[in-house]
N, C-alpha and C. Protein backbone atom coordinates (compact mmCIF):
# COMPACT_ATOMS: atom_id res chain seq x y z
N UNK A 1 20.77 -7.16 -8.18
CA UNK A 1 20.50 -5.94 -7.44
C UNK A 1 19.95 -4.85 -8.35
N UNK A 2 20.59 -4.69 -9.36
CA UNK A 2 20.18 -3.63 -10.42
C UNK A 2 19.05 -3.78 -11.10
N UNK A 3 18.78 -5.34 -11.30
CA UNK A 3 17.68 -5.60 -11.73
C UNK A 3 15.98 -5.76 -10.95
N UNK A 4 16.55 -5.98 -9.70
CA UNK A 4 15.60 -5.31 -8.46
C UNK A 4 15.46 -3.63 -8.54
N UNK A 5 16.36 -3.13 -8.35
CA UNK A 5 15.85 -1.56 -8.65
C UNK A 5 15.02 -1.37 -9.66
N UNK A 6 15.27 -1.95 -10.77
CA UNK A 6 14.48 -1.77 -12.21
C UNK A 6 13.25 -1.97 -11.70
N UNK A 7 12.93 -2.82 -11.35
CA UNK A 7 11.85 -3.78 -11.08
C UNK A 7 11.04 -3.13 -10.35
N UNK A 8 11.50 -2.42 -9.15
CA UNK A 8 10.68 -2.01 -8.20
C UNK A 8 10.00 -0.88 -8.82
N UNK A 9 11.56 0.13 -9.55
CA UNK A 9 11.17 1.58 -10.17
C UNK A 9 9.68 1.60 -10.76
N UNK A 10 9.47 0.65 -11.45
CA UNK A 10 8.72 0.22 -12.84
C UNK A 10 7.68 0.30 -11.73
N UNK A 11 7.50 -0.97 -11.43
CA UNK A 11 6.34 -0.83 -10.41
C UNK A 11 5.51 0.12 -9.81
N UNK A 12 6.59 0.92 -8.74
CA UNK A 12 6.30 2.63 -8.32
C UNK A 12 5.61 3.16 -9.49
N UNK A 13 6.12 3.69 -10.62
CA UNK A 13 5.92 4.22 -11.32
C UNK A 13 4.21 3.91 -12.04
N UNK A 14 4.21 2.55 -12.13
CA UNK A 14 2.71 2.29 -12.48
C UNK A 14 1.80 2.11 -11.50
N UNK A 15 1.96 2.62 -10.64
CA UNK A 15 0.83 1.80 -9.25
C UNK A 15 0.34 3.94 -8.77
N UNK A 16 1.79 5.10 -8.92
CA UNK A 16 1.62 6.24 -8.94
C UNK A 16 0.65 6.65 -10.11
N UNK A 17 1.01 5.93 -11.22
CA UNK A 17 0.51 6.07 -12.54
C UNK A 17 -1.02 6.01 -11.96
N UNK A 18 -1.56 4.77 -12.32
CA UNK A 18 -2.51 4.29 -11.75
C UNK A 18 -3.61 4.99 -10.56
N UNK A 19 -2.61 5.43 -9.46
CA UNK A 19 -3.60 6.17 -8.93
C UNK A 19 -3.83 7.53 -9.31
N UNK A 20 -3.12 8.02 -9.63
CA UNK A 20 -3.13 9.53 -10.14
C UNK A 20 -3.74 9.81 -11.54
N UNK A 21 -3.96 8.68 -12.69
CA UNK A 21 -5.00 8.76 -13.40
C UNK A 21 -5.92 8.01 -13.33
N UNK A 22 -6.55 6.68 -12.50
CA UNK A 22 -7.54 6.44 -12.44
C UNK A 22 -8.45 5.99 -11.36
N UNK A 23 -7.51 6.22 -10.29
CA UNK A 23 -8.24 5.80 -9.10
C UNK A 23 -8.30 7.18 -8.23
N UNK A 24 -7.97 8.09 -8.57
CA UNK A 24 -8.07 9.27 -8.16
C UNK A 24 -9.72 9.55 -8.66
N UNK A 25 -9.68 9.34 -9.68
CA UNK A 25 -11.50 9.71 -10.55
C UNK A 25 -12.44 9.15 -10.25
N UNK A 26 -12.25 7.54 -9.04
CA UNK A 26 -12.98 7.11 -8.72
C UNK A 26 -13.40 7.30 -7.07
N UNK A 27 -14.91 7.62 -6.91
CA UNK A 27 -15.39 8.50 -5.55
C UNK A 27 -16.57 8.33 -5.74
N UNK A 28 -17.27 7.33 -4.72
CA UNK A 28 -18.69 7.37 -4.54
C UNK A 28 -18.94 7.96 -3.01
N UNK A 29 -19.89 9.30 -3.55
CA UNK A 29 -20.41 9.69 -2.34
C UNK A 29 -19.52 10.32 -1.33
N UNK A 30 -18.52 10.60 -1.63
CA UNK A 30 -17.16 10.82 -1.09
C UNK A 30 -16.66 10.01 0.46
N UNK A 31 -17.83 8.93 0.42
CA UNK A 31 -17.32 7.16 1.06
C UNK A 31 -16.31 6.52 0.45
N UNK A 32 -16.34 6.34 -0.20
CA UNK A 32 -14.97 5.27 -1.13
C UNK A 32 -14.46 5.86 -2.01
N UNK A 33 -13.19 6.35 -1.66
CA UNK A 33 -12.13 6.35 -2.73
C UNK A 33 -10.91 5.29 -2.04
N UNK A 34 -10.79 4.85 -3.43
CA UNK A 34 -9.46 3.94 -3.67
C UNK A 34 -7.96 4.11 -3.40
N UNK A 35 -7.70 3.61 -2.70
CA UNK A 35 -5.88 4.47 -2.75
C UNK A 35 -4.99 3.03 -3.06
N UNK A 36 -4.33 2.62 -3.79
CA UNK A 36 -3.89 1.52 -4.23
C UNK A 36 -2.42 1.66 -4.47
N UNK A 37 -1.70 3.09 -4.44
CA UNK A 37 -0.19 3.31 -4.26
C UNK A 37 0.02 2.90 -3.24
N UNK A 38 -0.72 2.60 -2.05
CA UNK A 38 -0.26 1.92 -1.00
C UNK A 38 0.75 0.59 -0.93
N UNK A 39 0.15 -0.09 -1.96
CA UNK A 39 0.66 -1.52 -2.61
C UNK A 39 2.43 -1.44 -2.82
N UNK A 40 2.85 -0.01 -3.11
CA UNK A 40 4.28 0.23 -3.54
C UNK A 40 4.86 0.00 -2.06
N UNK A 41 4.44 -0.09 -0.89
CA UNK A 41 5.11 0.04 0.27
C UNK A 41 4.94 -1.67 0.32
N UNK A 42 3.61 -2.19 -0.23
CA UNK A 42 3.46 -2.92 0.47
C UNK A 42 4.62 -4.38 0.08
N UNK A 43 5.02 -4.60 -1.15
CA UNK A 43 5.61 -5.11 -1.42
C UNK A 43 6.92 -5.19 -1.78
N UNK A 44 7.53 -4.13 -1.17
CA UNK A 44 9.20 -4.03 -0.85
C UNK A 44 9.42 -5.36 -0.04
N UNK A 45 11.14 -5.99 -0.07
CA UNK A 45 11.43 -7.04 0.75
C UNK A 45 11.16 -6.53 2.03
N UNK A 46 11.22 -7.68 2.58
CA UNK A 46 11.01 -7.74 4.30
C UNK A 46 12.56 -7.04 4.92
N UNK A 47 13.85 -7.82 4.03
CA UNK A 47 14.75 -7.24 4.85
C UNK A 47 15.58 -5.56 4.26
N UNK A 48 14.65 -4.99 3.51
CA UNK A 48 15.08 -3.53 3.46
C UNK A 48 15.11 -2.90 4.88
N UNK A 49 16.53 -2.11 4.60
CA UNK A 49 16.66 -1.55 6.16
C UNK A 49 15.27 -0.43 6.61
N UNK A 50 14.83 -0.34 7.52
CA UNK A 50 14.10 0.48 7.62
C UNK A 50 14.26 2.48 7.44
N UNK A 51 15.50 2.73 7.39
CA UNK A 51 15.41 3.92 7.20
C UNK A 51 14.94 4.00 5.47
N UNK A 52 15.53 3.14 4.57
CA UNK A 52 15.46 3.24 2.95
C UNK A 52 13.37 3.05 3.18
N UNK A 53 12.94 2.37 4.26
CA UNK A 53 11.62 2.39 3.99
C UNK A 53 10.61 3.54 4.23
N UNK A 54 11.12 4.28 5.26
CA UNK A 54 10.73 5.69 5.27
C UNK A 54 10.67 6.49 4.43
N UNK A 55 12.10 6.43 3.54
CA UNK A 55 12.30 7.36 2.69
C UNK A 55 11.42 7.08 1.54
N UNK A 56 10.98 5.71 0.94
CA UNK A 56 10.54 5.58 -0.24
C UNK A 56 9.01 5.77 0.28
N UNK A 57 8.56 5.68 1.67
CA UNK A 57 7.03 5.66 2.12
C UNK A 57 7.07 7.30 1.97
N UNK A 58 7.80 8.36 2.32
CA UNK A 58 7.60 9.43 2.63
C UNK A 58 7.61 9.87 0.76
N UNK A 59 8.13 9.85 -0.05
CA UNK A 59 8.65 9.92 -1.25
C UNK A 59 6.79 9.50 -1.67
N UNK A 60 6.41 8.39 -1.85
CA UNK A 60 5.73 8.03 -2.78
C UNK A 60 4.22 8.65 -2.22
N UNK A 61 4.35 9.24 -1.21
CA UNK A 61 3.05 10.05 -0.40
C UNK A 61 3.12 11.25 -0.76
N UNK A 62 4.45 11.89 -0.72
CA UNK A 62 5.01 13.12 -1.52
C UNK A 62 4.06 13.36 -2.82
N UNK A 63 4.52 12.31 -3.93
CA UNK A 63 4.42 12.29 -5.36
C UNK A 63 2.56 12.20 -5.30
N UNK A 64 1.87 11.69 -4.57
CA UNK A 64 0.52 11.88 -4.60
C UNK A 64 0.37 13.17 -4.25
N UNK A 65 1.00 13.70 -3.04
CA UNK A 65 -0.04 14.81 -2.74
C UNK A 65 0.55 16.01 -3.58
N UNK A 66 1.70 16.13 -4.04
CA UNK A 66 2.05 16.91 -4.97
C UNK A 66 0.84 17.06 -6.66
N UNK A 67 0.46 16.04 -6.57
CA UNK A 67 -0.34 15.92 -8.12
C UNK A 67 -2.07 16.05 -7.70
N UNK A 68 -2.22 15.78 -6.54
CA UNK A 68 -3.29 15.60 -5.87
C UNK A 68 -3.47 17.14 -5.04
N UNK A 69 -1.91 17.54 -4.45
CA UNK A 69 -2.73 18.81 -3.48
C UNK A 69 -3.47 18.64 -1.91
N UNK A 70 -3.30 17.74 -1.93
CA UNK A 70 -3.57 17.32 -0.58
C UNK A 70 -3.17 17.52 0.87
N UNK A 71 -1.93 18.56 0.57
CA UNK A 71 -1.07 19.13 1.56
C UNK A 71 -0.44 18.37 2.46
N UNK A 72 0.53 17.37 1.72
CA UNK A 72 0.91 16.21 2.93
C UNK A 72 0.49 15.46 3.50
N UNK A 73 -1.24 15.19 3.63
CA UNK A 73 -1.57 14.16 4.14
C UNK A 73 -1.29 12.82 3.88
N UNK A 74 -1.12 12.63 2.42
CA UNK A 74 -0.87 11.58 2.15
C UNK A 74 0.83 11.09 2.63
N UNK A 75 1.82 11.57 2.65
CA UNK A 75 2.57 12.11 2.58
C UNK A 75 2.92 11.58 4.42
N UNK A 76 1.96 11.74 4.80
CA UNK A 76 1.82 11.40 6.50
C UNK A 76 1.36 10.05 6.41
N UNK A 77 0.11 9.54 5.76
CA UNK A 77 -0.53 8.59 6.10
C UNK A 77 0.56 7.37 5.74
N UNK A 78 1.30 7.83 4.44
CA UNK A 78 2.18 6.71 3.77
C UNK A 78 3.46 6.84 4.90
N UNK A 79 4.07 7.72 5.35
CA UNK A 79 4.97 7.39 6.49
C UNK A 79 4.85 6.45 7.57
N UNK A 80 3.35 6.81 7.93
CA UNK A 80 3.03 6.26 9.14
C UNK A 80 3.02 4.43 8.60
N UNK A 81 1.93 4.21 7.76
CA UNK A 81 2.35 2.86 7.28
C UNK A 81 3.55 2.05 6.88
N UNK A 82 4.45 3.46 6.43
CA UNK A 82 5.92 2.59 6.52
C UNK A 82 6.40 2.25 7.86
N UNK A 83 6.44 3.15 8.68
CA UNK A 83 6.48 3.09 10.14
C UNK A 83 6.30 1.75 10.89
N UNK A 84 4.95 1.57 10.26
CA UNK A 84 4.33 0.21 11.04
C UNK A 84 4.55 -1.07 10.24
N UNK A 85 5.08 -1.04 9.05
CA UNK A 85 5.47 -2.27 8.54
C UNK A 85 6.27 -2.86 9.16
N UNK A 86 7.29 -2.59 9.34
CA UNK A 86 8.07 -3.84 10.12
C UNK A 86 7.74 -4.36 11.07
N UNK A 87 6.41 -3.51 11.99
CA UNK A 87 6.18 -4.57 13.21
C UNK A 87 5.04 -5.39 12.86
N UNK A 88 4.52 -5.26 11.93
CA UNK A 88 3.38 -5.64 11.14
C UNK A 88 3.63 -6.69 10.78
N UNK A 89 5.12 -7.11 9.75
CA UNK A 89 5.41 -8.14 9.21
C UNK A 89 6.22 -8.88 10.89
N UNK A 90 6.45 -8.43 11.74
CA UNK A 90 7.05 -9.62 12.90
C UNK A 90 5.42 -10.30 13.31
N UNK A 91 4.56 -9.38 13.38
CA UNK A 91 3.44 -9.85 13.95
C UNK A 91 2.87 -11.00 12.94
N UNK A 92 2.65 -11.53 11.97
CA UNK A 92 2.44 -11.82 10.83
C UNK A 92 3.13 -12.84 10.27
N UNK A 93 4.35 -13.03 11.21
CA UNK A 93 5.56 -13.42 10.51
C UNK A 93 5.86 -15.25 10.18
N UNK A 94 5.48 -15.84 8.40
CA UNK A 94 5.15 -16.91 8.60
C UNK A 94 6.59 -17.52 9.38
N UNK A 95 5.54 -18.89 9.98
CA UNK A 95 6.86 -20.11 10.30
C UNK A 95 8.18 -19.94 10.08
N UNK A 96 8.61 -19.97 8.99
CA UNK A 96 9.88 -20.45 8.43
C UNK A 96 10.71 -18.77 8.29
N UNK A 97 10.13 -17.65 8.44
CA UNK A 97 10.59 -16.25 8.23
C UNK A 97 10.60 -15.99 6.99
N UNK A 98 11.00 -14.65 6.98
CA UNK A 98 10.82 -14.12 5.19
C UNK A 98 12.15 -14.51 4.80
N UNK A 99 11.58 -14.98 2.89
CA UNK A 99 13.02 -15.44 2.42
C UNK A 99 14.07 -13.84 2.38
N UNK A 100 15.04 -14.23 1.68
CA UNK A 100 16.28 -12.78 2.08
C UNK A 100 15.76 -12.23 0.39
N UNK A 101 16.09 -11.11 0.34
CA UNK A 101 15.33 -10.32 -1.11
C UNK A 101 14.34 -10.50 -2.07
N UNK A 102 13.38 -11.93 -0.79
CA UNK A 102 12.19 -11.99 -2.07
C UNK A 102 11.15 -10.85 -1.87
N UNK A 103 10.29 -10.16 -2.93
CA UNK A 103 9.20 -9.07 -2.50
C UNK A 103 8.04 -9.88 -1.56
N UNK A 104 7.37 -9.05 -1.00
CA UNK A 104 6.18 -9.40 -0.14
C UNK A 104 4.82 -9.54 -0.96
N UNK A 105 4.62 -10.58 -1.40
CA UNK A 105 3.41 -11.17 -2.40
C UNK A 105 2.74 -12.47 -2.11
N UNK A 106 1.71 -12.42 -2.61
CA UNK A 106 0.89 -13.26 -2.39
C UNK A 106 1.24 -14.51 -3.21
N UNK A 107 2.11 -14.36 -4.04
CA UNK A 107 2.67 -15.75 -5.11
C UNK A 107 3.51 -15.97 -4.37
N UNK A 108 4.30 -15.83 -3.23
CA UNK A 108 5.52 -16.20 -2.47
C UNK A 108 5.23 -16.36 -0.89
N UNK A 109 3.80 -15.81 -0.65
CA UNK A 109 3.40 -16.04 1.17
C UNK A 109 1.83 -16.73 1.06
N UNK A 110 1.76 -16.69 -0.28
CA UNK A 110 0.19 -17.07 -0.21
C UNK A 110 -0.98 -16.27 0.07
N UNK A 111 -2.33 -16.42 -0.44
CA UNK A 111 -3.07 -15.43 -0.84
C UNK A 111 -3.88 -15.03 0.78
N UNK A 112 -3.85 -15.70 1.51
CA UNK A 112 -4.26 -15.10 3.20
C UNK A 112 -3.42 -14.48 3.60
N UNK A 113 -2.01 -14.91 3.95
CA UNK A 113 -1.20 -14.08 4.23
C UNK A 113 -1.39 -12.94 3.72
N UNK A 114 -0.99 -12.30 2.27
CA UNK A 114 -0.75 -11.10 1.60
C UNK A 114 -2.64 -9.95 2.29
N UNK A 115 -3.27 -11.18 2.52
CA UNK A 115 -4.47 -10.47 2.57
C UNK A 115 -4.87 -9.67 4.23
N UNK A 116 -4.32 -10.38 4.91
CA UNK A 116 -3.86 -10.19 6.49
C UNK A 116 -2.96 -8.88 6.50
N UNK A 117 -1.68 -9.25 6.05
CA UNK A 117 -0.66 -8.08 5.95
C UNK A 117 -1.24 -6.89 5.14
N UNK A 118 -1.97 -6.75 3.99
CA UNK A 118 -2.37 -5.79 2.99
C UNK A 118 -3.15 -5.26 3.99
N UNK A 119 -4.17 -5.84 4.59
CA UNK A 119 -5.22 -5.47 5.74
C UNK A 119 -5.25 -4.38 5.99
N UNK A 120 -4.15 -5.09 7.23
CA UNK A 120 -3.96 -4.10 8.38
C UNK A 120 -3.37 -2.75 8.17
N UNK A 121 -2.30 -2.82 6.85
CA UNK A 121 -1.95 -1.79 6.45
C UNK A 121 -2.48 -0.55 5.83
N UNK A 122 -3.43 -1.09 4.87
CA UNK A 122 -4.14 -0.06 4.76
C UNK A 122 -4.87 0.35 5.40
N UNK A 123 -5.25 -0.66 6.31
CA UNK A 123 -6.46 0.67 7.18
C UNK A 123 -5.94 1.30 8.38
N UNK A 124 -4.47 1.16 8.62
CA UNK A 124 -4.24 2.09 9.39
C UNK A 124 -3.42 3.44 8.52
N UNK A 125 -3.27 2.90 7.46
CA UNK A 125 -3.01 4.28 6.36
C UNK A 125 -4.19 5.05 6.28
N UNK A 126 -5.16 4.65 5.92
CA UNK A 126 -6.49 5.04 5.80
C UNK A 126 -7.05 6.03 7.01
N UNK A 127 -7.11 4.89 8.28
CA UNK A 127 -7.13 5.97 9.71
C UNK A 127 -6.38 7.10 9.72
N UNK A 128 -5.26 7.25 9.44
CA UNK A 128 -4.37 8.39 9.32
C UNK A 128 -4.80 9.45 8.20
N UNK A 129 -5.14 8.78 6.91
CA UNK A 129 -5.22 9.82 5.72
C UNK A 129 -6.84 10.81 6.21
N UNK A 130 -7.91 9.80 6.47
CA UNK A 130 -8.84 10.31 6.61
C UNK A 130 -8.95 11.00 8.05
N UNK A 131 -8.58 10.77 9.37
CA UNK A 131 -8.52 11.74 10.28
C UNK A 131 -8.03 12.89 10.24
N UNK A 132 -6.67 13.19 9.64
CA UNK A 132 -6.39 14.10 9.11
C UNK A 132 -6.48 15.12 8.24
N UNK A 133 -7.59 14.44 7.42
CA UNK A 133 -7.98 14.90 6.02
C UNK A 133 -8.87 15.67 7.33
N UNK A 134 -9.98 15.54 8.00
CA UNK A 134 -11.04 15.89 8.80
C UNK A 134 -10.62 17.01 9.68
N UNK A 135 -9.57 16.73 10.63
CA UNK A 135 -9.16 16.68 11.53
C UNK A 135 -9.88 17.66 12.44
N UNK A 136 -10.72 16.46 13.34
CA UNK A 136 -11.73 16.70 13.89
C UNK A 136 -12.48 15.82 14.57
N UNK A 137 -13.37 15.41 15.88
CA UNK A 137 -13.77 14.17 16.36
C UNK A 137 -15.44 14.29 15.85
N UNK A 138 -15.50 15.80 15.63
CA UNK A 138 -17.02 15.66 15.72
C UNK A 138 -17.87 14.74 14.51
N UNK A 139 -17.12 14.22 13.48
CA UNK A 139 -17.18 13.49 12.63
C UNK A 139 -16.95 12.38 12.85
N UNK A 140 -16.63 11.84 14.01
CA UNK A 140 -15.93 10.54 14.27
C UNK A 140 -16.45 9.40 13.22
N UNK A 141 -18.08 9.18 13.80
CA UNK A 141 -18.44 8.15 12.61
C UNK A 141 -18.70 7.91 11.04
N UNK A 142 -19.01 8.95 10.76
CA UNK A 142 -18.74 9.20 9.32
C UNK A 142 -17.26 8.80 8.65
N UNK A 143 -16.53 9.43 9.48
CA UNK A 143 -15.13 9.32 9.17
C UNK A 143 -14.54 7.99 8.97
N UNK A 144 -15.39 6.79 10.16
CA UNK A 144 -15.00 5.59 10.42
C UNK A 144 -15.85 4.93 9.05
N UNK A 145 -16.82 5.30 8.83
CA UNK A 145 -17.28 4.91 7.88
C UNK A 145 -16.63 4.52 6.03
N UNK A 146 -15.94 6.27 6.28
CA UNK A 146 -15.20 6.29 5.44
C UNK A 146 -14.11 5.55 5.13
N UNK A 147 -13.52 5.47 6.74
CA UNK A 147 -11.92 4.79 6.26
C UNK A 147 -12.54 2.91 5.76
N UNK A 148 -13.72 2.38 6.74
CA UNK A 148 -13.82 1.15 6.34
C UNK A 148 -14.45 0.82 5.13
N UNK A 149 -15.51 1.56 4.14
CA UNK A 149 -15.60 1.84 3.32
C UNK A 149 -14.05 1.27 2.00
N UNK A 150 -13.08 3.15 2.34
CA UNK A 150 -12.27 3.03 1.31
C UNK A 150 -11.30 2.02 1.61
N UNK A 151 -11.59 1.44 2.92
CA UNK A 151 -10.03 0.45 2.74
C UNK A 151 -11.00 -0.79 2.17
N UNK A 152 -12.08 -1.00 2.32
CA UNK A 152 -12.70 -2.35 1.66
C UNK A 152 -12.44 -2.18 0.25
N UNK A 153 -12.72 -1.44 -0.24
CA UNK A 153 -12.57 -1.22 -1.78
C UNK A 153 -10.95 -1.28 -2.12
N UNK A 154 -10.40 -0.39 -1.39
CA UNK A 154 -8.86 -0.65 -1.51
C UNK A 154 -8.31 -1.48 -1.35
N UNK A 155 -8.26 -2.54 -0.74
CA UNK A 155 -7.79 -3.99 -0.34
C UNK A 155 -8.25 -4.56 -1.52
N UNK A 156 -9.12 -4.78 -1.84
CA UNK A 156 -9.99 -5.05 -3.00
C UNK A 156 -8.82 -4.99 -3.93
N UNK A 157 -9.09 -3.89 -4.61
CA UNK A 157 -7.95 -3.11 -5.42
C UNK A 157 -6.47 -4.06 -5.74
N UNK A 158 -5.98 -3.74 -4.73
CA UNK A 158 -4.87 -4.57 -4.19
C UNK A 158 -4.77 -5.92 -4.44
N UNK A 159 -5.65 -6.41 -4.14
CA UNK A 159 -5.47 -8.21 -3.83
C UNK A 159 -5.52 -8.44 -5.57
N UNK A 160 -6.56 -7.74 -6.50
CA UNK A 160 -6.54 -7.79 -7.77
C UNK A 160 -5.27 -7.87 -8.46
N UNK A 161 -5.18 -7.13 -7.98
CA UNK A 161 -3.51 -6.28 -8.91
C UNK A 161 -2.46 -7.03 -7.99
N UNK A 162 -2.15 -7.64 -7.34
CA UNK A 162 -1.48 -8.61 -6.52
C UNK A 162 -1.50 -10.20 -7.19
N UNK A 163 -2.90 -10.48 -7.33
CA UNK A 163 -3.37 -11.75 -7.86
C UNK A 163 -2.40 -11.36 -9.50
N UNK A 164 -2.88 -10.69 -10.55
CA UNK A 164 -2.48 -10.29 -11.71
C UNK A 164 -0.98 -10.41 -11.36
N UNK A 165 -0.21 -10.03 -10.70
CA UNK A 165 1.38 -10.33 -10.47
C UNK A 165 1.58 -11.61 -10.09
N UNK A 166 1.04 -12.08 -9.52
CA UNK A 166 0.78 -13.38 -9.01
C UNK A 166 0.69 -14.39 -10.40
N UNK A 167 -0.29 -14.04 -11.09
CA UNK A 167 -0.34 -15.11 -12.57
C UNK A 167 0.71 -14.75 -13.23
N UNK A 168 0.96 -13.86 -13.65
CA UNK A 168 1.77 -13.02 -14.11
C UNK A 168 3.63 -13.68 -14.16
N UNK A 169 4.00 -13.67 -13.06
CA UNK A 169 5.25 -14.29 -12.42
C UNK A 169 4.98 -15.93 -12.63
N UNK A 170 3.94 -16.71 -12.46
CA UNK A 170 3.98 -17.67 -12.94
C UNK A 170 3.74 -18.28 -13.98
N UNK A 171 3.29 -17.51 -15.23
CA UNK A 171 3.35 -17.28 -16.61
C UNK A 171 5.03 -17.02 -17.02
N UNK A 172 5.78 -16.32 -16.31
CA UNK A 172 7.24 -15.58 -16.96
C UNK A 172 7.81 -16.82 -16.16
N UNK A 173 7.67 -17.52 -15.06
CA UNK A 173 8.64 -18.97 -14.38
C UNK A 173 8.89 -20.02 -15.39
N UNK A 174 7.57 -20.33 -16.42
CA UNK A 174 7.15 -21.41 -17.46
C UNK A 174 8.12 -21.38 -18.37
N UNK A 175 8.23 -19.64 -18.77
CA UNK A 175 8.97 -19.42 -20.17
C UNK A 175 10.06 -19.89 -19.94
């Protein structure tokens, strides 16, 4: 258990890291930016109670828009995706169910799965961050542009740094 907290902390900590020094700097055209702290929601166990998932979705949206300034949007968008995870993962939900305290990864559900579930999640984080960021219809398509844009790149992002945990964990199984 303690060593799961460690584990996760660490994680949070580099994925906040990460976006707040280098995926924050990255912005083409102000179409694609990257948001890849998403990933911290995304791979909590399946059976965390859902209130602890709010709190750490609302928390780690916090810690962006605090460094970022963004006035809570993020802060919203990451709630809302915690929100929708659990019905996300029933919808999704392989055959056999999720094991009991394993994380949600692509080395443990396989690389479609993680890519299905990562999906959907971000781009309804995305719908949220960027409507709001706008908030406004008269932009509608631009906006849509944007979110499919940054969630392509972001998924992207993700599946990388997913895959890398992925070798990673089966490099540290060997030892």
């Amino acid at each position: 258990m303690i060593n799961s907290i460690i584990r996760y902390s660490l994680i949070f900590i580099a994925l906040i890291l990460l976006q707040l020094l280098l995926f924050n700097n990255i912005q083409v055209s102000g179409y694609i930016n990257p948001y890849v702290y998403i990933m911290a929601i995304l791979i909590l166990p399946a059976t965390l109670p859902q209130w602890l998932i709010l709190i750490i979705s609302f928390l780690t949206g916090f810690i962006i828009d605090l460094f970022s300034g963004s006035l809570g949007m993020h802060s919203a968008a990451t709630l809302l995706a915690g929100f929708v995870r659990p019905y996300v993962l029933t919808l999704i939900s392989p055959r056999d169910g999720y094991e009991q305290d394993s994380d949600l990864s692509m080395g443990i559900y396989g690389v479609r799965w993680f890519f299905i579930y990562a999906s959907i999640i971000v781009v309804i984080h995305h719908l949220a961050l960027f409507y709001l960021e706008v908030f406004r219809l008269t932009d509608f398509f631009r906006t849509m542009l944007r979110v499919i844009l940054s969630s392509a790149v972001s998924i992207t992002f993700i599946m990388l740094i997913g895959y890398y945990r992925k070798g990673r964990r089966r490099a540290g199984s060997r030892a």
